[in-house]
C-alpha atoms as a PDB file:
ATOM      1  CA  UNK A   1      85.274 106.704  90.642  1.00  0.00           C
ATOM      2  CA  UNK A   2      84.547 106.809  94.067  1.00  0.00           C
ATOM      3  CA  UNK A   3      80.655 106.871  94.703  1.00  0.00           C
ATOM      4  CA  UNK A   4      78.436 107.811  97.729  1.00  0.00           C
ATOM      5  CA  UNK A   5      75.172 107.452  98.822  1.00  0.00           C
ATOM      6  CA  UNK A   6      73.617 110.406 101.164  1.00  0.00           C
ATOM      7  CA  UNK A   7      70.232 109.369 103.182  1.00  0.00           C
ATOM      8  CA  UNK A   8      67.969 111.663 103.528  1.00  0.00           C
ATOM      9  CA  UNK A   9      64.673 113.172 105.712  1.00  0.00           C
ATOM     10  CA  UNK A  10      61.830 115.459 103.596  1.00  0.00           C
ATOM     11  CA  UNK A  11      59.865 117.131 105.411  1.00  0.00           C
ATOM     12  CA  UNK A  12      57.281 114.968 105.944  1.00  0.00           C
ATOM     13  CA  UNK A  13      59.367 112.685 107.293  1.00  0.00           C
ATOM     14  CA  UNK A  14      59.402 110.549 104.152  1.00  0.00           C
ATOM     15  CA  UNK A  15      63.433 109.053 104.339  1.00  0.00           C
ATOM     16  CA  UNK A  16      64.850 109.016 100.384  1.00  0.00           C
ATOM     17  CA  UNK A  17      68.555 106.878  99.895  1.00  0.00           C
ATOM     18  CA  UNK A  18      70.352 108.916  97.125  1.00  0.00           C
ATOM     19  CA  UNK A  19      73.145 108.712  94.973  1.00  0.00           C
ATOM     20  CA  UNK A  20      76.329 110.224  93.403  1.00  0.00           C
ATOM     21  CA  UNK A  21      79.105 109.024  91.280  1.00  0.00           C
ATOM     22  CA  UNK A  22      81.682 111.305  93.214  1.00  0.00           C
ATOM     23  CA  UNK A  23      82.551 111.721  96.749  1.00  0.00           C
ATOM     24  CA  UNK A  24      82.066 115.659  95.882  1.00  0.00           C
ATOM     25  CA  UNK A  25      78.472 115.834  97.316  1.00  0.00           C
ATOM     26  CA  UNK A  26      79.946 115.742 100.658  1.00  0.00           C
ATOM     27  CA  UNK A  27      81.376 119.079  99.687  1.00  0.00           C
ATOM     28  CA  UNK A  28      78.144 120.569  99.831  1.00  0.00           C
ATOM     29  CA  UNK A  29      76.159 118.969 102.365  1.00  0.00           C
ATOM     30  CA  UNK A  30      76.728 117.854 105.454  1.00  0.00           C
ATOM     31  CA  UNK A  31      75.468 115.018 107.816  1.00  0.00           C
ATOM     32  CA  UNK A  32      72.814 116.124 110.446  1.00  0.00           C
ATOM     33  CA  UNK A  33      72.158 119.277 109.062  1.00  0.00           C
ATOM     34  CA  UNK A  34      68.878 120.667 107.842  1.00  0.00           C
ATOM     35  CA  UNK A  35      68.647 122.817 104.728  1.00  0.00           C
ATOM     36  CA  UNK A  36      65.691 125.012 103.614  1.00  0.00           C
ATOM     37  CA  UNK A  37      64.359 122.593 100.765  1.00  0.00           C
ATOM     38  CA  UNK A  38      65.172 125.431  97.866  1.00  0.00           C
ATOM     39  CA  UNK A  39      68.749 125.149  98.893  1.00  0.00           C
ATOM     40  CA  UNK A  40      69.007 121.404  99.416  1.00  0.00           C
ATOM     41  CA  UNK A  41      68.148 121.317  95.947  1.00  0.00           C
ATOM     42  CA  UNK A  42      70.306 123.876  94.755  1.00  0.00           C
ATOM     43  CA  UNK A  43      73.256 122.017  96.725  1.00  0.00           C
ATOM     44  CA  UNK A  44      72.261 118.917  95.557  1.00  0.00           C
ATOM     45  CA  UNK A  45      71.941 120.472  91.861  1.00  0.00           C
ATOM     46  CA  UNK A  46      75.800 122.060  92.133  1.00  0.00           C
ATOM     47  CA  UNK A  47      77.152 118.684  93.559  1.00  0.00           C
ATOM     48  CA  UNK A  48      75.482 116.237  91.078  1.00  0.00           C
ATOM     49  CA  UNK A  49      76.272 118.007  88.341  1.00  0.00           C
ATOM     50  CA  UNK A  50      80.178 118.247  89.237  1.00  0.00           C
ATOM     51  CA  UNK A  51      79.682 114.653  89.700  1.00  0.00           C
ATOM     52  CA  UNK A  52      78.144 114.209  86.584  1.00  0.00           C
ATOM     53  CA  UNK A  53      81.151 116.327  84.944  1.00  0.00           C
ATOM     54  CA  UNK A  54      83.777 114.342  86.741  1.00  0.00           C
ATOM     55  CA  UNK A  55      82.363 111.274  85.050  1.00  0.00           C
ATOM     56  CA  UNK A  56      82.496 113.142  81.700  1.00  0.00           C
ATOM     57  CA  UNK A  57      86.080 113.549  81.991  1.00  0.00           C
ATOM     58  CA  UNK A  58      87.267 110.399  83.018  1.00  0.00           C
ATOM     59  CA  UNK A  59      84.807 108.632  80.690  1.00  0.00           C
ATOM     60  CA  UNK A  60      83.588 110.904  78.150  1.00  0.00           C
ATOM     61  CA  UNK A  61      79.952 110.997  78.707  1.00  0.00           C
ATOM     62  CA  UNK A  62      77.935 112.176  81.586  1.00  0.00           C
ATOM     63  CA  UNK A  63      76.581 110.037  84.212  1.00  0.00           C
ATOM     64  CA  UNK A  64      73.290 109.590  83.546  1.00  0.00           C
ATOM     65  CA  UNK A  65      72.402 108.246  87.084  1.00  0.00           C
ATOM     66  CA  UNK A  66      73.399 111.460  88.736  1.00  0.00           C
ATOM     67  CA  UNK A  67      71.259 113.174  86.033  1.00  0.00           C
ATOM     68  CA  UNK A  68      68.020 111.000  86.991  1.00  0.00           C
ATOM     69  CA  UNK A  69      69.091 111.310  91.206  1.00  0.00           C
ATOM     70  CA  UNK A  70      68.802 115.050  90.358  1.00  0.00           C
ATOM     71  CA  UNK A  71      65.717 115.083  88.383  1.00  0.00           C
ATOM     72  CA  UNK A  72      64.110 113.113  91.127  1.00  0.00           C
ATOM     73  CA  UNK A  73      65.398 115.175  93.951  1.00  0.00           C
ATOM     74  CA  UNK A  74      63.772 118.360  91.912  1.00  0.00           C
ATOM     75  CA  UNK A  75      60.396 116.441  91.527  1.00  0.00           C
ATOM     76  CA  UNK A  76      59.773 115.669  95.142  1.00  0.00           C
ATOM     77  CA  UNK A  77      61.325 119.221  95.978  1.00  0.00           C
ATOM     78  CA  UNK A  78      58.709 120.648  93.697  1.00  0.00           C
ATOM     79  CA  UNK A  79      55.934 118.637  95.527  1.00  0.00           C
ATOM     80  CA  UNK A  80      56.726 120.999  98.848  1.00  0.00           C
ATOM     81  CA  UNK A  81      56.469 124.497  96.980  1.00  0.00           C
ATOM     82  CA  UNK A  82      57.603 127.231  99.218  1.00  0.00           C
ATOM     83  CA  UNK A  83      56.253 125.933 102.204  1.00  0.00           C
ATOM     84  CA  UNK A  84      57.716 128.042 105.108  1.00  0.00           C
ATOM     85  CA  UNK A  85      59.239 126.110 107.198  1.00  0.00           C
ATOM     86  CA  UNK A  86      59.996 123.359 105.378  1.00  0.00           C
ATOM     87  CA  UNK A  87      63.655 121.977 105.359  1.00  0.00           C
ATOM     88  CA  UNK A  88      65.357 118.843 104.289  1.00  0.00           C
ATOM     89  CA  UNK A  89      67.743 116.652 106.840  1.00  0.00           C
ATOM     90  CA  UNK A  90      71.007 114.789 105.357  1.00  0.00           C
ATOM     91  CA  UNK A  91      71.049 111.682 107.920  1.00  0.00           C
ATOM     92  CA  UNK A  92      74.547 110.337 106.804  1.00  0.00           C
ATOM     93  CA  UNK A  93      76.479 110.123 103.801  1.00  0.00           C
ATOM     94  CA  UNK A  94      78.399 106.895 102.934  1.00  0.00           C
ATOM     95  CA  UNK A  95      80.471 104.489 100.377  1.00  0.00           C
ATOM     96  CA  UNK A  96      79.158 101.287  99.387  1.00  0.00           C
ATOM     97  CA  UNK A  97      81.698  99.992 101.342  1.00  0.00           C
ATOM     98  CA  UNK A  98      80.711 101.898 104.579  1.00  0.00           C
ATOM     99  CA  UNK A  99      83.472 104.598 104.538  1.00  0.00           C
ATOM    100  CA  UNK A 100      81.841 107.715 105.496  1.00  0.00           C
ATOM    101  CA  UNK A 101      83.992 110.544 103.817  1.00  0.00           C
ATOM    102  CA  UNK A 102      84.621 113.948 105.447  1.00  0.00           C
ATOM    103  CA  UNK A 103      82.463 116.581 104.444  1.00  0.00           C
ATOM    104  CA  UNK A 104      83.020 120.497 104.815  1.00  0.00           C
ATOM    105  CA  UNK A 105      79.524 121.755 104.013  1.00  0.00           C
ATOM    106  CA  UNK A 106      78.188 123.502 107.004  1.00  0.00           C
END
């Protein structure tokens, strides 16, 4: 399966490199754009878990790693509450091998 990695910026500027087992993330957010943190996690949530079910299908189980990549994002989302204001930056999205795949998320 293809995977891809997507950098990004919390709010208080703290940088975080995540991951996903399918290229489908870059359905659902896009490089350079900022997203209130409640919906960066609720992308993030919809993406990893299609990634997760992806894996499932071709493999039979679910991928565990996009399980933990999602229970982290929702810990350090948690750590921000509502705070007005505060959004979450995707800096890039990429392969291991440096492909950066097209994204429609806008």
């Amino acid at each position: 399966m293809p995977e891809l990695y997507f950098d990004v910026r919390w709010p208080d500027g703290r940088t975080q490199r995540c991951y996903s087992p399918s290229t489908v993330v870059a359905d659902h957010l896009a490089p350079g754009e900022s997203y209130d943190v409640a919906d960066f996690v609720a992308r993030s949530r919809t993406a990893l878990r299609i990634a997760s079910e992806r894996v499932r299908a071709k493999f039979g189980v679910a991928c565990t790693a996009a399980e933990a990549q999602l229970a982290e994002i929702e810990r350090i989302a948690a750590g921000y509450g509502s705070a007005p204001g505060a959004a979450v930056t995707v800096e890039r999205l990429y392969s291991p091998g440096g492909n950066v795949p097209g994204g429609s998320a806008r």
